[in-house]
N, C-alpha and C. Protein backbone atom coordinates (compact mmCIF):
# COMPACT_ATOMS: atom_id res chain seq x y z
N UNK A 1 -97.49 -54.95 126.20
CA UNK A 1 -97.56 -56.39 126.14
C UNK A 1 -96.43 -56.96 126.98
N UNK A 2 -96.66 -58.18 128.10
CA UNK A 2 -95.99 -58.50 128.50
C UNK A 2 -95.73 -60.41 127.69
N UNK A 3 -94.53 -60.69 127.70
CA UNK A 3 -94.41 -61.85 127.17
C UNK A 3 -93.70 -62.63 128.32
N UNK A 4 -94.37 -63.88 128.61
CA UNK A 4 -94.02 -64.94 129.53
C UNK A 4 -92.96 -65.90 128.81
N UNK A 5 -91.82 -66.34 129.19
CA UNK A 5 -91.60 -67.33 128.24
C UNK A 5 -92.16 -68.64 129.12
N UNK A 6 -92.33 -69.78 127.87
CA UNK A 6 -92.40 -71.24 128.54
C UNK A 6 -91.16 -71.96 128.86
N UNK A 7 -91.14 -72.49 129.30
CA UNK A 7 -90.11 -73.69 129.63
C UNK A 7 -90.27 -74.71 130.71
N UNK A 8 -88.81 -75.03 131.41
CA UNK A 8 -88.83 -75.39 132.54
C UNK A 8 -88.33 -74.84 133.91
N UNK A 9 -89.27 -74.90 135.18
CA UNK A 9 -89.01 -73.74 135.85
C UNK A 9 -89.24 -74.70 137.34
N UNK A 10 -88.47 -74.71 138.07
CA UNK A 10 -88.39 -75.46 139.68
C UNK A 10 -88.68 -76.86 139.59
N UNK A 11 -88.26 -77.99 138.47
CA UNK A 11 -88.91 -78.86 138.92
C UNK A 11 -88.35 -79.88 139.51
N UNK A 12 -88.20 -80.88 139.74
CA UNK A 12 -87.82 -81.98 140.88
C UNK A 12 -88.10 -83.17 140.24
N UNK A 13 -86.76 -83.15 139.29
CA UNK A 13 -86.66 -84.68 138.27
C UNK A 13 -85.55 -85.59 138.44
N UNK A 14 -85.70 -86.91 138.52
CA UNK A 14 -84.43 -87.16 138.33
C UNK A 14 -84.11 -87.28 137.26
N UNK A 15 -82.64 -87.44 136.80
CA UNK A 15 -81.31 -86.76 135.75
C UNK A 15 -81.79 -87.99 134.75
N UNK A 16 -82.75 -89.04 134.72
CA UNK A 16 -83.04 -89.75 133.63
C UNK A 16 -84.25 -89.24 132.52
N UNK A 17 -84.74 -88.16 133.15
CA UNK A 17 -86.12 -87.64 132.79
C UNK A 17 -85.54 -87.11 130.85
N UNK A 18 -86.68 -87.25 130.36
CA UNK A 18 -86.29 -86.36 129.14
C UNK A 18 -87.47 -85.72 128.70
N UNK A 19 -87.53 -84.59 128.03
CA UNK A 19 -88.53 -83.48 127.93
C UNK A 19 -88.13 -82.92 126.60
N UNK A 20 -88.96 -82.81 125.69
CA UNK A 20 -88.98 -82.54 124.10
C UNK A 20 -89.18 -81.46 124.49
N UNK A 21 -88.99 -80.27 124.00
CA UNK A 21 -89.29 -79.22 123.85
C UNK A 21 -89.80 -78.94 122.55
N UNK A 22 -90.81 -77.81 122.48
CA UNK A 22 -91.09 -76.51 123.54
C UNK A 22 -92.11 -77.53 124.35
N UNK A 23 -91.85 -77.18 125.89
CA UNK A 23 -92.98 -77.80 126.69
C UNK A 23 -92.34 -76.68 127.79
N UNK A 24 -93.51 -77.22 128.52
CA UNK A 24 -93.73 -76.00 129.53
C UNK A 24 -93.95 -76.74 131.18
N UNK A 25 -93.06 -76.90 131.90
CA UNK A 25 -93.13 -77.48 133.50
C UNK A 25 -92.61 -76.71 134.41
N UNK A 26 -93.62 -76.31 134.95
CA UNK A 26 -92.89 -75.42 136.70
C UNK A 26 -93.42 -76.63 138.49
N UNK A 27 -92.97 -76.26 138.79
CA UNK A 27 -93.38 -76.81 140.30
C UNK A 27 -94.00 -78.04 140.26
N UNK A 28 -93.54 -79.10 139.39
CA UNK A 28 -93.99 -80.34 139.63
C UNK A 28 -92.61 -81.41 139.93
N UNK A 29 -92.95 -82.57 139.75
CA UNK A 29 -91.69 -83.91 140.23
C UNK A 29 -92.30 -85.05 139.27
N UNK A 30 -90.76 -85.40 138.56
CA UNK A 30 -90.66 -86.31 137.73
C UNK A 30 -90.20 -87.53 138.08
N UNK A 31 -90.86 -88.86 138.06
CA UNK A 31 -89.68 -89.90 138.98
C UNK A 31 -88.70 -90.25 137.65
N UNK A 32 -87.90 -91.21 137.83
CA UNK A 32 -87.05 -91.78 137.13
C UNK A 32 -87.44 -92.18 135.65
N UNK A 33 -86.80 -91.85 134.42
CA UNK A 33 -87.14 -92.77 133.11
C UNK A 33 -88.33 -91.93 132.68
N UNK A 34 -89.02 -90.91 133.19
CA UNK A 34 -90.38 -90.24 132.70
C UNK A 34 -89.86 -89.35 131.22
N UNK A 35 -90.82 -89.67 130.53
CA UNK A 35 -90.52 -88.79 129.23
C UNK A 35 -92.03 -88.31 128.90
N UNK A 36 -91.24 -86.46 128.15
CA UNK A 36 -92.49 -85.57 128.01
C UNK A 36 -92.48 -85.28 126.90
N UNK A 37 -93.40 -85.59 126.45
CA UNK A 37 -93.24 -85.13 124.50
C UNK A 37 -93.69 -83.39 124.63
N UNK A 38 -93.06 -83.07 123.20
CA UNK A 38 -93.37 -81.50 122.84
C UNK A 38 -94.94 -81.05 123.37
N UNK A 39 -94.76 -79.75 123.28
CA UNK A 39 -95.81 -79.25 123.65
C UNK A 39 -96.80 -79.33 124.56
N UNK A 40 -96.27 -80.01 125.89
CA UNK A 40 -97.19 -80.48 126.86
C UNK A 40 -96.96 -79.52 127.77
N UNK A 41 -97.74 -79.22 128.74
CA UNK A 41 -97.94 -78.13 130.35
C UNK A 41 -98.01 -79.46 131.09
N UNK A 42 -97.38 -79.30 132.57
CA UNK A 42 -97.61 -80.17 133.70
C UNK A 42 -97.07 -79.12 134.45
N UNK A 43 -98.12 -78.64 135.18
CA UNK A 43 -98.29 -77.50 136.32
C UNK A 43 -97.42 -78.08 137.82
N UNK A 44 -97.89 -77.11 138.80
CA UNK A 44 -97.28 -77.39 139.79
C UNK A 44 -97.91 -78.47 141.37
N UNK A 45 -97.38 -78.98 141.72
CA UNK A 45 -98.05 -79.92 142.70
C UNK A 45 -98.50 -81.35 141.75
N UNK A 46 -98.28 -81.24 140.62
CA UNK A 46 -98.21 -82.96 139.91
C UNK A 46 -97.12 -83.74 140.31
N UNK A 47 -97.46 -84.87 140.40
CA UNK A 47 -95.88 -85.66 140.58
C UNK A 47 -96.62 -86.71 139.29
N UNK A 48 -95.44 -87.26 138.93
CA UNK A 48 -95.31 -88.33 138.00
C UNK A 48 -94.23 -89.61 138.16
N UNK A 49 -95.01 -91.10 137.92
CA UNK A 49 -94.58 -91.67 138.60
C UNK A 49 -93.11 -92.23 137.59
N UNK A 50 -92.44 -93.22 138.04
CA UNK A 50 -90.70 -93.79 137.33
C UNK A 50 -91.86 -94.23 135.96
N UNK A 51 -90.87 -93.99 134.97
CA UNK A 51 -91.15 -94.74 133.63
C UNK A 51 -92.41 -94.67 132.68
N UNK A 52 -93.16 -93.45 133.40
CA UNK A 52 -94.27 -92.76 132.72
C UNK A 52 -94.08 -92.04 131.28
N UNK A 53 -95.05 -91.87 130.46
CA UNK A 53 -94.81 -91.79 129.11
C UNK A 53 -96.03 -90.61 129.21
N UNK A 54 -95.61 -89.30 128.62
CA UNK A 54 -96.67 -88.35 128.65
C UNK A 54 -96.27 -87.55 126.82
N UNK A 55 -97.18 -87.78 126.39
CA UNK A 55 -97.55 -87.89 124.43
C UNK A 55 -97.83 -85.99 124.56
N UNK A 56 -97.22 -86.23 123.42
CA UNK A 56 -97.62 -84.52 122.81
C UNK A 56 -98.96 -83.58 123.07
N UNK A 57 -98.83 -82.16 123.31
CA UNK A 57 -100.25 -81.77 123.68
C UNK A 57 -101.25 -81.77 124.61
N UNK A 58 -100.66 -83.02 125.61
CA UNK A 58 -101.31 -83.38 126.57
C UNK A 58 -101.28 -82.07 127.63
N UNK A 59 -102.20 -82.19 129.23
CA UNK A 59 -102.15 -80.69 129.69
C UNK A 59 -102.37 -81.68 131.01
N UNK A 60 -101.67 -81.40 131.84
CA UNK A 60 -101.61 -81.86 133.27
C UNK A 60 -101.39 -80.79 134.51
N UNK A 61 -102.94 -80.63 134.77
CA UNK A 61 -103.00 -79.52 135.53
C UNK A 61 -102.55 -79.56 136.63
N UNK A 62 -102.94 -78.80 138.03
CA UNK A 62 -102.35 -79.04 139.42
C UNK A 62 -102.87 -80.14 140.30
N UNK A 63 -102.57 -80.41 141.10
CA UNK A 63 -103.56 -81.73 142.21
C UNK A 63 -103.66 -83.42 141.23
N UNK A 64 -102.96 -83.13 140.43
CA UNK A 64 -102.78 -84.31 139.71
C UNK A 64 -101.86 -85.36 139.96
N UNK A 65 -101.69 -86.54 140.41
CA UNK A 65 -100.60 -87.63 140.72
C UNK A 65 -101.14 -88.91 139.86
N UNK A 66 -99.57 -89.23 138.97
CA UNK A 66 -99.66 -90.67 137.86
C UNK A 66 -99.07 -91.28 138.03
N UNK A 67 -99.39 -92.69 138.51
CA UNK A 67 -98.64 -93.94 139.01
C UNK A 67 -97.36 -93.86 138.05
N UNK A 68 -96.49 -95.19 138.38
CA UNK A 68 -95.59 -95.62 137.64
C UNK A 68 -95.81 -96.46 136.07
N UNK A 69 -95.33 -96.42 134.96
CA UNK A 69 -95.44 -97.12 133.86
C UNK A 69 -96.80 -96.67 133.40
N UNK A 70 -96.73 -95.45 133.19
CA UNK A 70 -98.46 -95.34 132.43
C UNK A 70 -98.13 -94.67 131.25
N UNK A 71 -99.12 -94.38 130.30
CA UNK A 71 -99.27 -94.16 129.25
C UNK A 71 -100.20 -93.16 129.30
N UNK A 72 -99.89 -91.66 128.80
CA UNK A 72 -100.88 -90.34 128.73
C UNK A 72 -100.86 -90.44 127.27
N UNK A 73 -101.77 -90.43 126.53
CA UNK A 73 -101.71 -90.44 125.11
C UNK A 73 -101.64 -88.42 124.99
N UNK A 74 -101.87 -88.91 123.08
CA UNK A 74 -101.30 -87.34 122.58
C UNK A 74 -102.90 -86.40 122.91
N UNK A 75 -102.53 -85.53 123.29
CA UNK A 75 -103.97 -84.42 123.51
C UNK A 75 -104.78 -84.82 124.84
N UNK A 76 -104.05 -85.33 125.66
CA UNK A 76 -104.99 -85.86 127.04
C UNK A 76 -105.12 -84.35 128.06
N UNK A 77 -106.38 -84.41 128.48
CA UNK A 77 -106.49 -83.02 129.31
C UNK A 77 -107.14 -83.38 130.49
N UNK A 78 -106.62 -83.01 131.75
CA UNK A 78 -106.82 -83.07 132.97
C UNK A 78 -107.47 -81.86 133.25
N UNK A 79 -108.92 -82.16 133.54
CA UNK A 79 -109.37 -80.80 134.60
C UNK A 79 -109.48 -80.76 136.12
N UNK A 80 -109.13 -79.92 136.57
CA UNK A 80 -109.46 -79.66 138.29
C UNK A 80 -110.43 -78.61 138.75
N UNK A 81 -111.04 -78.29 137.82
CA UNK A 81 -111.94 -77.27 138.16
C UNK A 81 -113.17 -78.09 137.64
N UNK A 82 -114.59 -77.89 138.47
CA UNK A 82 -115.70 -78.51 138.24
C UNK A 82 -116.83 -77.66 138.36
N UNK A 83 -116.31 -76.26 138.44
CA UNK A 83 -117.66 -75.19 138.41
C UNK A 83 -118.30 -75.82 139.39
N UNK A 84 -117.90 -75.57 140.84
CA UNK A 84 -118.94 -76.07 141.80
C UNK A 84 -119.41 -74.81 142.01
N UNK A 85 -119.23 -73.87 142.05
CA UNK A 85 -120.01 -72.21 142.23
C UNK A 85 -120.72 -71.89 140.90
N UNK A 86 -121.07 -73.04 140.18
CA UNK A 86 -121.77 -72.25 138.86
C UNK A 86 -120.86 -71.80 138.15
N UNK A 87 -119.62 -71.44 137.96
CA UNK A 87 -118.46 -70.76 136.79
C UNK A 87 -117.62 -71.08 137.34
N UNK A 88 -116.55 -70.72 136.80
CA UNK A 88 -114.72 -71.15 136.97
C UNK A 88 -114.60 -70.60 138.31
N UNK A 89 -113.34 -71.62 139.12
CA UNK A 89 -113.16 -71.37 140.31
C UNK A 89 -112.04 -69.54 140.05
N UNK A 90 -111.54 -69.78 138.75
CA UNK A 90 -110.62 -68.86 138.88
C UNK A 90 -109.17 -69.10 139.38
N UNK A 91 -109.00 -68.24 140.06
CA UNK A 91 -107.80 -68.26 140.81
C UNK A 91 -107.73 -68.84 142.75
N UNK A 92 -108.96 -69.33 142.72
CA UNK A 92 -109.30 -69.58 144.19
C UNK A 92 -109.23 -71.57 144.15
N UNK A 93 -108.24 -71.83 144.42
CA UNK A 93 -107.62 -73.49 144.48
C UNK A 93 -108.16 -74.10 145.39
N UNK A 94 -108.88 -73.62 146.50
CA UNK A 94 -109.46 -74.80 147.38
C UNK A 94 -111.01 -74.46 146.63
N UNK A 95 -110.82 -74.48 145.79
CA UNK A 95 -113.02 -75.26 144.73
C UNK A 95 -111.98 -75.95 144.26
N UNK A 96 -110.53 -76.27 143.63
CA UNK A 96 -110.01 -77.37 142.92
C UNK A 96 -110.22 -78.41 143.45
N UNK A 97 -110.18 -79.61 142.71
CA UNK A 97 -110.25 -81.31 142.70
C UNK A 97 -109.09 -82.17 142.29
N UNK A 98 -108.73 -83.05 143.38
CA UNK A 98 -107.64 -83.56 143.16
C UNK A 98 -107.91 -84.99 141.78
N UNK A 99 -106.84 -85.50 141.40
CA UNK A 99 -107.19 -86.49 140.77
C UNK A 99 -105.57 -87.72 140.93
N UNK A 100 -105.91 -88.94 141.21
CA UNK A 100 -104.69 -89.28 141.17
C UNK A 100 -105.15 -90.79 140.20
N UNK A 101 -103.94 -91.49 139.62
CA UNK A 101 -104.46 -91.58 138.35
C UNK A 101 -103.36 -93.65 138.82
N UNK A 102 -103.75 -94.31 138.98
CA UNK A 102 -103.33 -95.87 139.56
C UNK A 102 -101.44 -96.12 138.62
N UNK A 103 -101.17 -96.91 139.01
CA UNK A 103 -100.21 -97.91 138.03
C UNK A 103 -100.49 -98.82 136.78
N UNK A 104 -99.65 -98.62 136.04
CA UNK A 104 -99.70 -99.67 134.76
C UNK A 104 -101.13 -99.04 133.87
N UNK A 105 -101.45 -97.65 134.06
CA UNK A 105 -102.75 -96.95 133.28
C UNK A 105 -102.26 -95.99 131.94
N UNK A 106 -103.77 -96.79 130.88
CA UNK A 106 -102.96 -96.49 129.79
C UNK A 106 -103.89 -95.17 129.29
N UNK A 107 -104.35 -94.17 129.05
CA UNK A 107 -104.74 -92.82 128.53
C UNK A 107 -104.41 -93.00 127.30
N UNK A 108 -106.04 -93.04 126.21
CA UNK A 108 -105.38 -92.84 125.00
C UNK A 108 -105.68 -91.11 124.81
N UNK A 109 -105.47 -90.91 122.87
CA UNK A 109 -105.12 -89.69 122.76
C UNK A 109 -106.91 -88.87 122.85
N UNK A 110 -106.36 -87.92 123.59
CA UNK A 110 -107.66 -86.76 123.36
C UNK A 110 -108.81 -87.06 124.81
N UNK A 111 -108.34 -88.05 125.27
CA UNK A 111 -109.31 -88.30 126.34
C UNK A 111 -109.53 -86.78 127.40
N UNK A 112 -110.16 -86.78 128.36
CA UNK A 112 -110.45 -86.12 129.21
C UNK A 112 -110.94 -86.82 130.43
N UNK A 113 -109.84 -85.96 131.31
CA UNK A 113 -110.21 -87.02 132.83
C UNK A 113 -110.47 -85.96 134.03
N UNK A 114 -111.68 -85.89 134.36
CA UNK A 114 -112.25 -85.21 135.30
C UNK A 114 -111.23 -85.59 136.94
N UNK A 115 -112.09 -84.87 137.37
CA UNK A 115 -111.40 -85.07 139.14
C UNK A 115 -111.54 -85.89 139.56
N UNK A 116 -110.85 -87.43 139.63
CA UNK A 116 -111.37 -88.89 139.80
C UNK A 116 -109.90 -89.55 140.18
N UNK A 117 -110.10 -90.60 140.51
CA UNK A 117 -109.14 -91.96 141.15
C UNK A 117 -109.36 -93.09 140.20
N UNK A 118 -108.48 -93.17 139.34
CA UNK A 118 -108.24 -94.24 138.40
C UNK A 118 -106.88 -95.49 138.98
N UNK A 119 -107.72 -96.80 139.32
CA UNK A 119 -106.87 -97.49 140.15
C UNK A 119 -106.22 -98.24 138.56
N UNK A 120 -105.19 -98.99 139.61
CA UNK A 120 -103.88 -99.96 138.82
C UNK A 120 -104.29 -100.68 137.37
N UNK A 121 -103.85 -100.58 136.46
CA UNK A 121 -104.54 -102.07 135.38
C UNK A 121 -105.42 -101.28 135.01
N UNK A 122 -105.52 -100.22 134.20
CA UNK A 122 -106.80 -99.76 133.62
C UNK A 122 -106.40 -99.06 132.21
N UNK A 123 -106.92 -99.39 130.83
CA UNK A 123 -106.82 -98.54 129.93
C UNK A 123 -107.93 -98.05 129.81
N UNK A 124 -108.04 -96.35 129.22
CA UNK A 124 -109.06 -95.34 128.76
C UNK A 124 -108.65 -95.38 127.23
N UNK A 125 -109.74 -95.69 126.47
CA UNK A 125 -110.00 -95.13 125.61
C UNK A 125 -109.58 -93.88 124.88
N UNK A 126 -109.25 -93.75 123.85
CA UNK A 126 -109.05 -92.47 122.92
C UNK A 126 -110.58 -91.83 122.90
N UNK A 127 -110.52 -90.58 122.93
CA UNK A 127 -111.62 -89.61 123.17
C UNK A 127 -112.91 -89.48 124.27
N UNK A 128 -112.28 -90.54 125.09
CA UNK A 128 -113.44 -90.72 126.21
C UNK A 128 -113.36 -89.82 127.37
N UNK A 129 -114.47 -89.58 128.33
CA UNK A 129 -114.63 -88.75 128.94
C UNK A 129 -114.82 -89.37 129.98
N UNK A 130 -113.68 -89.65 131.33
CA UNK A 130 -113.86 -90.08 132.35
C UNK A 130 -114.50 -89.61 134.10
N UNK A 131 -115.58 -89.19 134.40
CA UNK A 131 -116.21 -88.50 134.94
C UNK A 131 -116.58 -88.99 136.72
N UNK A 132 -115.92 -90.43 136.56
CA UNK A 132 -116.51 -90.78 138.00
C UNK A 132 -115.05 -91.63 138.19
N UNK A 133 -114.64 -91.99 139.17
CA UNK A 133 -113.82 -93.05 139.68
C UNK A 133 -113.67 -94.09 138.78
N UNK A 134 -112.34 -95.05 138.53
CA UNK A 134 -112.84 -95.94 138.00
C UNK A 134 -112.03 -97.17 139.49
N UNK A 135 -112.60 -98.13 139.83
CA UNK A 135 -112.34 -98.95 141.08
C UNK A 135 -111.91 -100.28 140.71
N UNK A 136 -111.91 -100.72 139.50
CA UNK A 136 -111.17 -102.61 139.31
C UNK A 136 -110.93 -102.07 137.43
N UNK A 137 -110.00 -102.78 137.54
CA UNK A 137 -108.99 -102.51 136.76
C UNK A 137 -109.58 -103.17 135.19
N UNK A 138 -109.48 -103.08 133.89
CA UNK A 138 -110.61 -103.37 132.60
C UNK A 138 -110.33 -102.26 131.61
N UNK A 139 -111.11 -102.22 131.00
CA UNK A 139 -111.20 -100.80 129.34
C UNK A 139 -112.59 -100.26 129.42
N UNK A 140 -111.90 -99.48 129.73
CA UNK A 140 -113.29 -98.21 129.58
C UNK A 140 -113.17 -97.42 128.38
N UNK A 141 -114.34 -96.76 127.82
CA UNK A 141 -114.72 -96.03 126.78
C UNK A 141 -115.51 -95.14 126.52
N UNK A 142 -115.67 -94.36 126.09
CA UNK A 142 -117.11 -93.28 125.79
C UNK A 142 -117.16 -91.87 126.30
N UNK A 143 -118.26 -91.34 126.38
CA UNK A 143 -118.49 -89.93 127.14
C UNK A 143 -120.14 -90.34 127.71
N UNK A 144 -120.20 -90.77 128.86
CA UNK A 144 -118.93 -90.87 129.76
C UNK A 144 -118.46 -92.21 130.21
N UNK A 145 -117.27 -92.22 129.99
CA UNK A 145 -116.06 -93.63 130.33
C UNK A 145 -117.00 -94.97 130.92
N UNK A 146 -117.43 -96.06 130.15
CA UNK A 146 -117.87 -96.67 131.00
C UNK A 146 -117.19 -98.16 130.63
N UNK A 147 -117.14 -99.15 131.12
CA UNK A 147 -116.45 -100.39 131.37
C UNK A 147 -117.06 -100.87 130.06
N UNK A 148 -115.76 -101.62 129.44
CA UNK A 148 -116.03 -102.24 128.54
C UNK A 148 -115.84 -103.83 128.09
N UNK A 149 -114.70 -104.35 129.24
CA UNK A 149 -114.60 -105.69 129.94
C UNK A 149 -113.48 -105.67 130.48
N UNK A 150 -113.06 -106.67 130.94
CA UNK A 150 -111.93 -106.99 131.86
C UNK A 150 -110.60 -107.08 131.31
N UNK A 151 -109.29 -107.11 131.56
CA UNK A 151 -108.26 -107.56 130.61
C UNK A 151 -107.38 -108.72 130.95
């Protein structure tokens, strides 16, 4: 048996960042004021923007970028893999999907956000499943995420 430990490993924060532990970050960038609650993964090639708020449990895979002042609720999961070959890309990163995620966006808890462009001014819903772009800014909800009015 080999045992990995978690932690933090290469990342590129500035000295305001704070990170609950046990959490687990390699090869990503934190801007200013970002805080990571316990038990979260944020892989490598994420950046995160000044004053971002990322909730317990949450999982922020690779090819992922989050504006400034957003809100990841608790249990939020980012996928980059979309089974375009019929099954998991695996270990082969160009089938991955980027996702970059606007300013002032609020993620509630448990959501799931596919490989998509979520612009400025937008809250998601708790448990919704966001599957396509979202393009003007409002509350979305459901599986799958759809507009629920303006704010």
């Amino acid at each position: 048996m080999k045992i990995i430990e978690s932690g933090i490993k290469d990342v590129n924060a500035h000295e305001s960042v704070k990170v609950v532990m046990p959490s687990n970050l390699y090869g990503c960038e934190l801007a200013e004021d970002v805080f990571v609650g316990p038990f979260v993964e944020i892989q490598k090639k994420v950046k995160i923007g000044a004053r971002t708020k990322v909730q317990s449990h949450s999982f922020i895979c690779e090819l992922v970028t989050v504006g400034e002042d957003c809100f990841i609720g608790h249990g939020v999961m980012f996928i980059n893999d979309v089974f375009s070959a019929g099954g998991p890309a695996g270990g082969d990163a160009t089938k991955w999907k980027s996702t970059t995620i606007g300013n002032k966006v609020s993620i509630g808890s448990n959501a799931t956000i596919m490989p998509v462009k979520i612009c400025d001014h937008v809250v998601v819903g708790a448990g919704s499943v966001v599957t396509k772009d979202i393009e003007e800014s409002g509350i979305y909800a459901g599986n799958p995420a759809k507009k629920l009015r303006g704010l």
